[in-house]
Each structure stands twice: as C-alpha cells, then as structure tokens.
N, C-alpha and C. Protein backbone atom coordinates (compact mmCIF):
# COMPACT_ATOMS: atom_id res chain seq x y z
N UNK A 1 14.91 1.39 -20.72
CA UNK A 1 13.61 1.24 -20.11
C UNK A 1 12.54 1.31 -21.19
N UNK A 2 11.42 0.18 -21.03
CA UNK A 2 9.92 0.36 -21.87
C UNK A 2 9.61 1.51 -21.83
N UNK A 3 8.63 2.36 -23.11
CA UNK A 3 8.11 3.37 -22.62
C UNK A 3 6.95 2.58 -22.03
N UNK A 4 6.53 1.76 -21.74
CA UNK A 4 4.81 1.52 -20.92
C UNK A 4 5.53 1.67 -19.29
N UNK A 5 7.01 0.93 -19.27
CA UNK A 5 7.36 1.49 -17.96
C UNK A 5 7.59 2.59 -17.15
N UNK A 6 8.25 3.65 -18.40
CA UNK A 6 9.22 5.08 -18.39
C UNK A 6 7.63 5.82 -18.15
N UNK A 7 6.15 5.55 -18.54
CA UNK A 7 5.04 6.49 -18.52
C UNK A 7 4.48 6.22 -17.12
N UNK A 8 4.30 4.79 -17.12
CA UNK A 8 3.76 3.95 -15.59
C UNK A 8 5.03 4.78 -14.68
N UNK A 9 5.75 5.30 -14.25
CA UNK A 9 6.64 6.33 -13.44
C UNK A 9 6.49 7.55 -13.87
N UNK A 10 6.08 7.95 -14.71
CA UNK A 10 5.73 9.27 -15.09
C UNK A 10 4.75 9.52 -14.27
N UNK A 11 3.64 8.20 -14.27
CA UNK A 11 1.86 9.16 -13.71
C UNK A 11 2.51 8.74 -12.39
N UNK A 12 3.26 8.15 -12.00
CA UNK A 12 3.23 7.82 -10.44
C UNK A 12 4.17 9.12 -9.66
N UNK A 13 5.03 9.64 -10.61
CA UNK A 13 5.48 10.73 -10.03
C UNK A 13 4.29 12.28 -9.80
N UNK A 14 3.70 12.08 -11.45
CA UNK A 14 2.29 13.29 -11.11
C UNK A 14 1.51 13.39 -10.12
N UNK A 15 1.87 12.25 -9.70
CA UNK A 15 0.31 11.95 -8.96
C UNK A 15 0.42 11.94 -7.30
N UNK A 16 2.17 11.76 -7.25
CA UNK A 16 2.89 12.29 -5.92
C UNK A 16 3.57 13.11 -5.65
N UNK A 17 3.31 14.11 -6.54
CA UNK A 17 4.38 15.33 -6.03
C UNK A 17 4.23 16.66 -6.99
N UNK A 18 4.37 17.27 -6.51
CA UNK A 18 3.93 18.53 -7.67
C UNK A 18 5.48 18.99 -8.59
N UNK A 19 4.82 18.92 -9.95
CA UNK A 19 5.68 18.60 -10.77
C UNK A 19 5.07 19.71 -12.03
N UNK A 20 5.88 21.00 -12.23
CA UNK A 20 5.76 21.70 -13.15
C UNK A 20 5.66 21.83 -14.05
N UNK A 21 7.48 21.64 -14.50
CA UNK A 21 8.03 21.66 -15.96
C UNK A 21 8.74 20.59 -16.65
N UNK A 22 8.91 20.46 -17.82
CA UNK A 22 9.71 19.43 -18.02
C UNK A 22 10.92 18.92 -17.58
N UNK A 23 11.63 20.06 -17.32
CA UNK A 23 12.65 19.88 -16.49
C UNK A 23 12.58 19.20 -15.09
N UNK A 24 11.81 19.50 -14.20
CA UNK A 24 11.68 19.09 -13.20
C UNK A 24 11.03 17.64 -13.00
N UNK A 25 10.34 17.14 -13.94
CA UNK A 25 10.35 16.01 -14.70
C UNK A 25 11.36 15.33 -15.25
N UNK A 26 11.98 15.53 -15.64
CA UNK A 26 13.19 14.51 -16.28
C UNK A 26 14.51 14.67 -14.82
N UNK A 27 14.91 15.96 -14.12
CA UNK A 27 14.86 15.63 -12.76
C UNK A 27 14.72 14.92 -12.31
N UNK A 28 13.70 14.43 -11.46
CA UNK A 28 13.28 13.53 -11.39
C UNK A 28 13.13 12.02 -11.46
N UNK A 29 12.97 11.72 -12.83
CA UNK A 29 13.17 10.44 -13.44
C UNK A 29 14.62 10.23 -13.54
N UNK A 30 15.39 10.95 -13.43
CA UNK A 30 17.10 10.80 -13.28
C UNK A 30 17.44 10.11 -12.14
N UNK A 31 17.12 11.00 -11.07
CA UNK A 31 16.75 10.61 -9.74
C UNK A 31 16.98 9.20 -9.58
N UNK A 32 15.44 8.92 -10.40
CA UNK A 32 15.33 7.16 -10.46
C UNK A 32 16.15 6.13 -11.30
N UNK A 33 17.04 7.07 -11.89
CA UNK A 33 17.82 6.28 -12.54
C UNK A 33 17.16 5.92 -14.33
N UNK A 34 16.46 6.76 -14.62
CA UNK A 34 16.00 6.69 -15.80
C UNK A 34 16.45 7.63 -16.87
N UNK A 35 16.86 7.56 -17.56
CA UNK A 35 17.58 8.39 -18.60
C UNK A 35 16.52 8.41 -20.10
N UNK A 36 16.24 10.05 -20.19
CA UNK A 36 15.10 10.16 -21.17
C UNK A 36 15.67 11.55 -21.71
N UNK A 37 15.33 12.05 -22.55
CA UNK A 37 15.70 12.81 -23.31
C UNK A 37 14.47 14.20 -23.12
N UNK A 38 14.50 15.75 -23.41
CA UNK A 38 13.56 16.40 -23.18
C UNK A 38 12.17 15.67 -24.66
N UNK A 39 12.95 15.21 -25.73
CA UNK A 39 11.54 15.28 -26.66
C UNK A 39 11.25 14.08 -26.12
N UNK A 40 11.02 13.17 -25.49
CA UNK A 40 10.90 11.73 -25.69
C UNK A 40 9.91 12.17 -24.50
N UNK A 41 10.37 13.01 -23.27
CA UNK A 41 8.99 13.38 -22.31
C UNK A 41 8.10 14.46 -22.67
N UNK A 42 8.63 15.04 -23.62
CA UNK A 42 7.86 15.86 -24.58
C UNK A 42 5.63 14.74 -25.47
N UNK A 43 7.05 13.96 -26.06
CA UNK A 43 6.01 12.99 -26.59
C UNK A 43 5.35 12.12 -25.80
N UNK A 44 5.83 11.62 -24.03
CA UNK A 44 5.19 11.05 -23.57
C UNK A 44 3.96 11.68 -22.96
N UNK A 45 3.90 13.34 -22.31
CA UNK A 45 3.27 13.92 -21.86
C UNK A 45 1.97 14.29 -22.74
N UNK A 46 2.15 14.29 -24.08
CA UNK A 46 1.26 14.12 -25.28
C UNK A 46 0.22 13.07 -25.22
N UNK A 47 0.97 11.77 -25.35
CA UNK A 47 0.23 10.51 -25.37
C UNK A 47 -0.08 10.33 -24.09
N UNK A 48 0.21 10.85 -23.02
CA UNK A 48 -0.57 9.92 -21.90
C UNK A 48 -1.68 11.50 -21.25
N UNK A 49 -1.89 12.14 -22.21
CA UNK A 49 -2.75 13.32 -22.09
C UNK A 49 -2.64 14.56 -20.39
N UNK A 50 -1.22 14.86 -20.87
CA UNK A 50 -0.96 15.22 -19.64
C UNK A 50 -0.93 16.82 -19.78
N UNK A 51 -1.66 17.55 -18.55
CA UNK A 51 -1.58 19.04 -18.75
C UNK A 51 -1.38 19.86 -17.80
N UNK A 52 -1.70 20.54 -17.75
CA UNK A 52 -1.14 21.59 -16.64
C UNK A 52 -2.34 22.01 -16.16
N UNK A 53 -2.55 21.97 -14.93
CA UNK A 53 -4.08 22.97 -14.45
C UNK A 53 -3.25 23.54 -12.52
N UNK A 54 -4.51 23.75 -12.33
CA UNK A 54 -4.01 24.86 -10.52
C UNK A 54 -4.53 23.71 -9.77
N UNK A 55 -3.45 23.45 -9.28
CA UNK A 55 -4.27 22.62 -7.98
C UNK A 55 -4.97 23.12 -6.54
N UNK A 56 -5.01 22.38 -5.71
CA UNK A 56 -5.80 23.04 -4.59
C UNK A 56 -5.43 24.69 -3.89
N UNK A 57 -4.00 24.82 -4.17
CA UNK A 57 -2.63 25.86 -3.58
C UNK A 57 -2.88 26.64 -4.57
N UNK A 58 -3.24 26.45 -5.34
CA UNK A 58 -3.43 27.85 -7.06
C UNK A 58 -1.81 27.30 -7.75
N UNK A 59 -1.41 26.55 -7.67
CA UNK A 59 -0.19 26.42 -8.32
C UNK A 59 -0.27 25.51 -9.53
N UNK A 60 0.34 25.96 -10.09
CA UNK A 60 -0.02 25.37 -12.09
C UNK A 60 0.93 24.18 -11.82
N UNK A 61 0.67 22.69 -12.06
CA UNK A 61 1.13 21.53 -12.19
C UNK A 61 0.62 20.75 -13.05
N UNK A 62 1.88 19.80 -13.73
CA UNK A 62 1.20 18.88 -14.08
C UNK A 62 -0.01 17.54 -13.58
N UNK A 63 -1.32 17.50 -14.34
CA UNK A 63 -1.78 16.78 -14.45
C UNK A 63 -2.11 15.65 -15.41
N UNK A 64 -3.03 14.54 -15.38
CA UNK A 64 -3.44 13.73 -16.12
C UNK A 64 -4.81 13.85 -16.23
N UNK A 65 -5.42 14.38 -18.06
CA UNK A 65 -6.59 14.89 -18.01
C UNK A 65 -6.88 13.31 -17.99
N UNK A 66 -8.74 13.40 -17.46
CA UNK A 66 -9.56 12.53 -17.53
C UNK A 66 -10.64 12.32 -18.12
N UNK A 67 -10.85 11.51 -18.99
CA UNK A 67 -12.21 11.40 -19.40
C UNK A 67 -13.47 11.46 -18.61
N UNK A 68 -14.07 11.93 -18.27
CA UNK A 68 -15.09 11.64 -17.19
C UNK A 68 -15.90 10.58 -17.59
N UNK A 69 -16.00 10.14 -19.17
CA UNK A 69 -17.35 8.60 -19.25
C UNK A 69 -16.05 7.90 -18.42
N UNK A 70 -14.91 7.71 -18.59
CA UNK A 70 -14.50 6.70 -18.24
C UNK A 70 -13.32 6.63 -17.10
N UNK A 71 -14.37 6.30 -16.14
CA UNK A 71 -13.38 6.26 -14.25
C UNK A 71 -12.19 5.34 -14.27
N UNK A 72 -11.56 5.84 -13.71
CA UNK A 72 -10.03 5.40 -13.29
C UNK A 72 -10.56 3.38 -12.98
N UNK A 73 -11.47 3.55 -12.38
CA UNK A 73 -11.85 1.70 -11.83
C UNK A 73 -12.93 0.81 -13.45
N UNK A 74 -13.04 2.11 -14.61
CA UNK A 74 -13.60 1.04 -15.76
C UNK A 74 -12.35 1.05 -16.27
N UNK A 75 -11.37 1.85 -16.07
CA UNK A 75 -9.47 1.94 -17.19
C UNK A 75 -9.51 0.21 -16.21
N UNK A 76 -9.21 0.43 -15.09
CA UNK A 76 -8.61 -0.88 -14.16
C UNK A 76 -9.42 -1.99 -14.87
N UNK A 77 -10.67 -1.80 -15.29
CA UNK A 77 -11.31 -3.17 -15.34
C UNK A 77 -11.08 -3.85 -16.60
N UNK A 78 -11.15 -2.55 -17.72
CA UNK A 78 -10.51 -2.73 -18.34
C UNK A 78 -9.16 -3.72 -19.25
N UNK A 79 -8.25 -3.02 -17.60
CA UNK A 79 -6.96 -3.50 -18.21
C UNK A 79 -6.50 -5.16 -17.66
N UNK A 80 -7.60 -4.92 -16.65
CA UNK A 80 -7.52 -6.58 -16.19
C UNK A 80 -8.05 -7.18 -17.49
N UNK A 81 -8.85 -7.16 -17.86
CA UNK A 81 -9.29 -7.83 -19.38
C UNK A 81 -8.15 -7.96 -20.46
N UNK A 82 -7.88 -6.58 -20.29
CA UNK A 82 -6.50 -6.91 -21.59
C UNK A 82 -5.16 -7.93 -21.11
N UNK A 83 -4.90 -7.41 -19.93
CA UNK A 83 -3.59 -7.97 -19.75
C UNK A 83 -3.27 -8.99 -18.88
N UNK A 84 -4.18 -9.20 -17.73
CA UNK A 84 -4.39 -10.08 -16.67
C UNK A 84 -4.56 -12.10 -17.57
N UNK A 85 -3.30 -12.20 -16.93
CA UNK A 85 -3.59 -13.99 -17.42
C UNK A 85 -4.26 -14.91 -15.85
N UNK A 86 -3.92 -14.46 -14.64
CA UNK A 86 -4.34 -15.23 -13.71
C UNK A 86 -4.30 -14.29 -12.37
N UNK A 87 -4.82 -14.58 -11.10
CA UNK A 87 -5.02 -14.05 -9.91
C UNK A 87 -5.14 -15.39 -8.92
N UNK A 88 -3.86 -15.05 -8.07
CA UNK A 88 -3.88 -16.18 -7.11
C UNK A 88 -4.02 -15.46 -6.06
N UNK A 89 -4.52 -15.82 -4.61
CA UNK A 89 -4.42 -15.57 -3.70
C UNK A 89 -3.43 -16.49 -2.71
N UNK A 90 -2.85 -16.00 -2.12
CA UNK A 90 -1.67 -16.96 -0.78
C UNK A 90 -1.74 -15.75 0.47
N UNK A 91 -2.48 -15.90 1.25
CA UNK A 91 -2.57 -15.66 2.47
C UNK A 91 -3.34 -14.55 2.57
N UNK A 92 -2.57 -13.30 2.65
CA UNK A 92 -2.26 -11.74 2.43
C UNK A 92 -2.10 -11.38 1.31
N UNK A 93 -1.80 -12.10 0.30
CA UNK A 93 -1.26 -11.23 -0.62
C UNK A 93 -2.44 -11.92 -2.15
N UNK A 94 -1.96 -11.21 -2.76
CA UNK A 94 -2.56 -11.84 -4.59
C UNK A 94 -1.73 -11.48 -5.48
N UNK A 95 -1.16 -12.63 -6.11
CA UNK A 95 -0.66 -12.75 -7.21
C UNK A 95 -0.77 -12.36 -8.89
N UNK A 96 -1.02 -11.43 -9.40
CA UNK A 96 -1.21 -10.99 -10.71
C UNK A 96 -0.08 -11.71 -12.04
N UNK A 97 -0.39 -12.35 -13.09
CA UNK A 97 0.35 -12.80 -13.73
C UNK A 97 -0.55 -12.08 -14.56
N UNK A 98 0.31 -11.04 -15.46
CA UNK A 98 -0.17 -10.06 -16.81
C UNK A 98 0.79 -11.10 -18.34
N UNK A 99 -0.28 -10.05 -19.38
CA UNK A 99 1.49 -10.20 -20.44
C UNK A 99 2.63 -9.66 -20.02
N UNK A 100 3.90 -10.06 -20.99
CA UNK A 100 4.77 -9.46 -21.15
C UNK A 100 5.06 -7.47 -20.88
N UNK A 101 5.67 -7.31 -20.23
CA UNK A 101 5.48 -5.57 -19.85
C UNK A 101 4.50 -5.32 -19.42
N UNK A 102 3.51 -5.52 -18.73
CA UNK A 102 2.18 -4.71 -18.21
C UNK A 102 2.15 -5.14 -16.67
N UNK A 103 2.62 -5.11 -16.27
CA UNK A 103 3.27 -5.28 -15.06
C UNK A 103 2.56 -4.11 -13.82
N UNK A 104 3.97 -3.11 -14.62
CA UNK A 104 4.27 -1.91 -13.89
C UNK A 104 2.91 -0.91 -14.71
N UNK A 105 2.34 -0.95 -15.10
CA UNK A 105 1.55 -0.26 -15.99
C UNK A 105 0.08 -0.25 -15.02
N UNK A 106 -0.23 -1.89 -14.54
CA UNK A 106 -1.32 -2.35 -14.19
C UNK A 106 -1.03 -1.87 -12.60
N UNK A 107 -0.43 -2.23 -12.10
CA UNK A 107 0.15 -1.99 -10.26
C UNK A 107 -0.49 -0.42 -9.85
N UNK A 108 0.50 0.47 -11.20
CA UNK A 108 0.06 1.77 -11.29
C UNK A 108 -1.54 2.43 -11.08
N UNK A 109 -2.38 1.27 -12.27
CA UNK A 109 -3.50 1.37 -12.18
C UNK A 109 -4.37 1.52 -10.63
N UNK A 110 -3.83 -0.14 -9.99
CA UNK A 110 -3.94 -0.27 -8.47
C UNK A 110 -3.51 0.47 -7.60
N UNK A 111 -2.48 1.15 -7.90
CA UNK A 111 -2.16 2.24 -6.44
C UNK A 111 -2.81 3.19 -6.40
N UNK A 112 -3.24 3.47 -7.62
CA UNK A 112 -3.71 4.83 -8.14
C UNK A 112 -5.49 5.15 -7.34
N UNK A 113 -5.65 3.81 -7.36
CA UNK A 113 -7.23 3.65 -7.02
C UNK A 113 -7.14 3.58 -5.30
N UNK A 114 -6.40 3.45 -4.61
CA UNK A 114 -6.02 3.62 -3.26
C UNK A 114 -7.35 2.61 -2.52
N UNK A 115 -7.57 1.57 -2.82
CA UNK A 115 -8.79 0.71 -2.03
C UNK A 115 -8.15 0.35 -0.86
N UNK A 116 -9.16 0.57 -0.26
CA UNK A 116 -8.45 -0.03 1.58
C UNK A 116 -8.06 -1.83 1.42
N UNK A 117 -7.87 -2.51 0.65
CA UNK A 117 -7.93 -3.45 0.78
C UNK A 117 -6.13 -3.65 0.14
N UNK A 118 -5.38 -3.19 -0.63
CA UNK A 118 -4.53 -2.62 -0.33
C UNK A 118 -3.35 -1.99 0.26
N UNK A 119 -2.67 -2.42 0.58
CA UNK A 119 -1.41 -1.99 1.62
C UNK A 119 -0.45 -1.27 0.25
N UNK A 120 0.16 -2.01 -0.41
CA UNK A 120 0.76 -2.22 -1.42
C UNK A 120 1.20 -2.72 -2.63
N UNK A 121 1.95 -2.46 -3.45
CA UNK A 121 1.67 -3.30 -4.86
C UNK A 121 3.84 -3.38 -5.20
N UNK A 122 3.78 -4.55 -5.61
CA UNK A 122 4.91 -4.47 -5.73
C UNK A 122 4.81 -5.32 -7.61
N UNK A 123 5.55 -4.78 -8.42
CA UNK A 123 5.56 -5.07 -9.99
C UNK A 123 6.39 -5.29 -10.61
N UNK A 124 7.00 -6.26 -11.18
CA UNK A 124 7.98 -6.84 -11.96
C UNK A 124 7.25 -6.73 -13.69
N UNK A 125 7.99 -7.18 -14.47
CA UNK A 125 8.03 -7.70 -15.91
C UNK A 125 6.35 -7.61 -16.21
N UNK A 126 6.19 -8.90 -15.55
CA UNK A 126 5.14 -9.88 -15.77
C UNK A 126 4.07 -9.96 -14.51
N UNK A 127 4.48 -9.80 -13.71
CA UNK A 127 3.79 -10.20 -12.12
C UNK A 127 3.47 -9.34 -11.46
N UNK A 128 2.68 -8.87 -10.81
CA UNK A 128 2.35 -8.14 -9.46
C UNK A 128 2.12 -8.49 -8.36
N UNK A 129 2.36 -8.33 -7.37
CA UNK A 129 2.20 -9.11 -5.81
C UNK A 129 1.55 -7.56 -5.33
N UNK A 130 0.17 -7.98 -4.43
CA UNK A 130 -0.54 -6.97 -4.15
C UNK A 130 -0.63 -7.63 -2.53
N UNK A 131 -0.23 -6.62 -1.87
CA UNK A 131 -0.44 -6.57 -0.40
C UNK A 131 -1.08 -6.07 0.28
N UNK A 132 -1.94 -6.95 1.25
CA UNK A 132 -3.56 -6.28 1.63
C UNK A 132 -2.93 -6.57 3.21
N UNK A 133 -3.64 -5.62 3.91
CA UNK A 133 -3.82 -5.67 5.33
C UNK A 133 -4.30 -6.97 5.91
N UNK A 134 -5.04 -8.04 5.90
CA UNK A 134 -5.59 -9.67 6.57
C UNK A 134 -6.18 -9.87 5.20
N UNK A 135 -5.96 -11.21 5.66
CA UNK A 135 -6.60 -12.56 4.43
C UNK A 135 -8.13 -12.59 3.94
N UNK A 136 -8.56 -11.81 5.01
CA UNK A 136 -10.15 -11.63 4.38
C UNK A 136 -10.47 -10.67 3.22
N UNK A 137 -9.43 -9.49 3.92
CA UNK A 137 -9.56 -7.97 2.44
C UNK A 137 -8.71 -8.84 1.27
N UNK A 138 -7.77 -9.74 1.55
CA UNK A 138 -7.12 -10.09 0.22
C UNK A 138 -8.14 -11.22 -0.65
N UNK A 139 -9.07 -11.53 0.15
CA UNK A 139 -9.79 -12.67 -0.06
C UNK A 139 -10.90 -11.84 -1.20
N UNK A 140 -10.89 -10.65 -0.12
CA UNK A 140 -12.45 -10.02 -1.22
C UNK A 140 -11.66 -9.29 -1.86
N UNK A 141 -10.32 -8.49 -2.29
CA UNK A 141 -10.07 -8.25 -3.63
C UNK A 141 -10.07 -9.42 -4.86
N UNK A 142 -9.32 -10.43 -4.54
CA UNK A 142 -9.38 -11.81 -5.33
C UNK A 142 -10.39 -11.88 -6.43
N UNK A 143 -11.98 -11.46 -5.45
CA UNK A 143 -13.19 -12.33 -5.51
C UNK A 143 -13.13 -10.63 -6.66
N UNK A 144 -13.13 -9.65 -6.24
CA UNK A 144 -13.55 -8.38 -7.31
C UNK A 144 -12.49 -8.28 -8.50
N UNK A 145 -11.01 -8.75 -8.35
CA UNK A 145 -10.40 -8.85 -9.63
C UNK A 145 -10.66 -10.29 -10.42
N UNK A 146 -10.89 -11.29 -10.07
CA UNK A 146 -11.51 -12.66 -10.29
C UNK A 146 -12.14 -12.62 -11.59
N UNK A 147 -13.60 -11.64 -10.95
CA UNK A 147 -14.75 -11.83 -11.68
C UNK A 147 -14.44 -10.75 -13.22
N UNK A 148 -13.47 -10.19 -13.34
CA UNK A 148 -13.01 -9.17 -14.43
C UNK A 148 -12.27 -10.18 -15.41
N UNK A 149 -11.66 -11.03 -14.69
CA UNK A 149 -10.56 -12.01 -15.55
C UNK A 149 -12.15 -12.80 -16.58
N UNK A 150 -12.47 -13.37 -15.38
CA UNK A 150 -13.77 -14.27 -15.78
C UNK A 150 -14.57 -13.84 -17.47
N UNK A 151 -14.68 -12.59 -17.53
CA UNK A 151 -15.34 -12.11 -18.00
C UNK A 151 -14.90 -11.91 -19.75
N UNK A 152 -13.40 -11.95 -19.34
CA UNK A 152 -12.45 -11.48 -20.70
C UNK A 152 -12.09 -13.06 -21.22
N UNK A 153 -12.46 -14.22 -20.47
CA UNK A 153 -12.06 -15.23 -21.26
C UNK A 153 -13.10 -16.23 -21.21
C-alpha cells in the first residue's frame, strides 16, 4: 500500500473512532487488511501531525492538529488545484479524475468536510465518484468544485 493511501486511512480511522495508542492503531489497519510496521506508524503520525488531546468524554485520543489560518475547506481547495484534472457531472453523481494516487487522499478530504450535498464518496487510484442525494445538490457541488479546477489552470 501507498503511504498517501496507508495515511488517507489513518485520518479516516481518527476521525471515526477513538483511537489511543499505537497499537490500537495498527489493530486496526490490520483489520483492513493493511500491514504496517510500529515505526512506519510511528513516522506517519509525525508527518501527518497527529497528537493526542481529551476529547469531549475527558479521554486522551488521537487527534489531527490543525492549523487554524488554514480550514479543512482552503486544504480541499487547495488540493483540488493540485491534483484535480477534471469534474464531470452524470445525474447524481460527479466524477473526479485526480493524478496518479490522490484519489483516496482527496475523497478523504470530502468526507471529512461532511457537506449535505454529499451522500458519499467512493475512491480508486485515480478517480472519485461522489454521491449526492438529487441532481440539483450534485449540480451545485459541480458548479463549487468547477470553479477551483478553473482557477489552477
């Protein structure tokens, strides 16, 4: 497995479930069928600035610190700039064609941001298929990831 993939499942596990120690982390990612070593989530938890604080329960978990200049929807806009080659719309759904590996990286980005427009995100290699509730919410995400592509080329 990529590490841009092995991390893109890292924050998606933080971010759904309360998750301690390293152990219970690589747990986990076993689970999913991912095979990682303790230093290798050692070094990922490093680079993707991950720490421990109390959540709502007082219980010490891992988190993902945040920059506060920079919101989770300027990272997204961001990364549509970097990696986003096209956005189609077909019905319900929108089509994401990224580079190579940014796939699962970018989807992440999108679930993460939970917009009602939104149902689901499904992520391959290269592609994302984003599933919205009716053709109108898929119509006006289109029109708000659109204008990000627009901008980077």
């Amino acid at each position: 497995m990529k590490k841009g993939d092995r991390q893109a499942r890292i924050e998606q596990i933080i971010n759904q479930q309360v998750v301690s120690t390293q152990e219970d982390l690589l747990a986990t990612l076993k689970q999913d069928g991912i095979d990682a070593t303790q230093a290798t989530i050692s070094r990922d938890i490093r680079e993707m600035q991950i720490v421990k604080a109390r959540d709502v329960n007082g219980e010490l978990r891992y988190t993902i610190f945040h920059d506060d200049e920079r919101t989770q929807t300027q990272k997204l806009k961001d990364k549509l700039r970097e990696v986003a080659l096209s956005i189609t719309q077909v019905q319900m759904l929108n089509v994401i064609k990224t580079l190579p590996s940014n796939g699962n990286l970018l989807a992440a980005l999108i679930d993460d941001l939970g917009y009602p427009e939104v149902v689901g995100t499904l992520a391959g290699h290269d592609t994302i298929v984003i599933i919205s509730p009716s053709e109108e919410l898929a119509a006006e995400l289109n029109e708000r990831f659109a204008k990000h592509l627009a901008t980077a080329r």
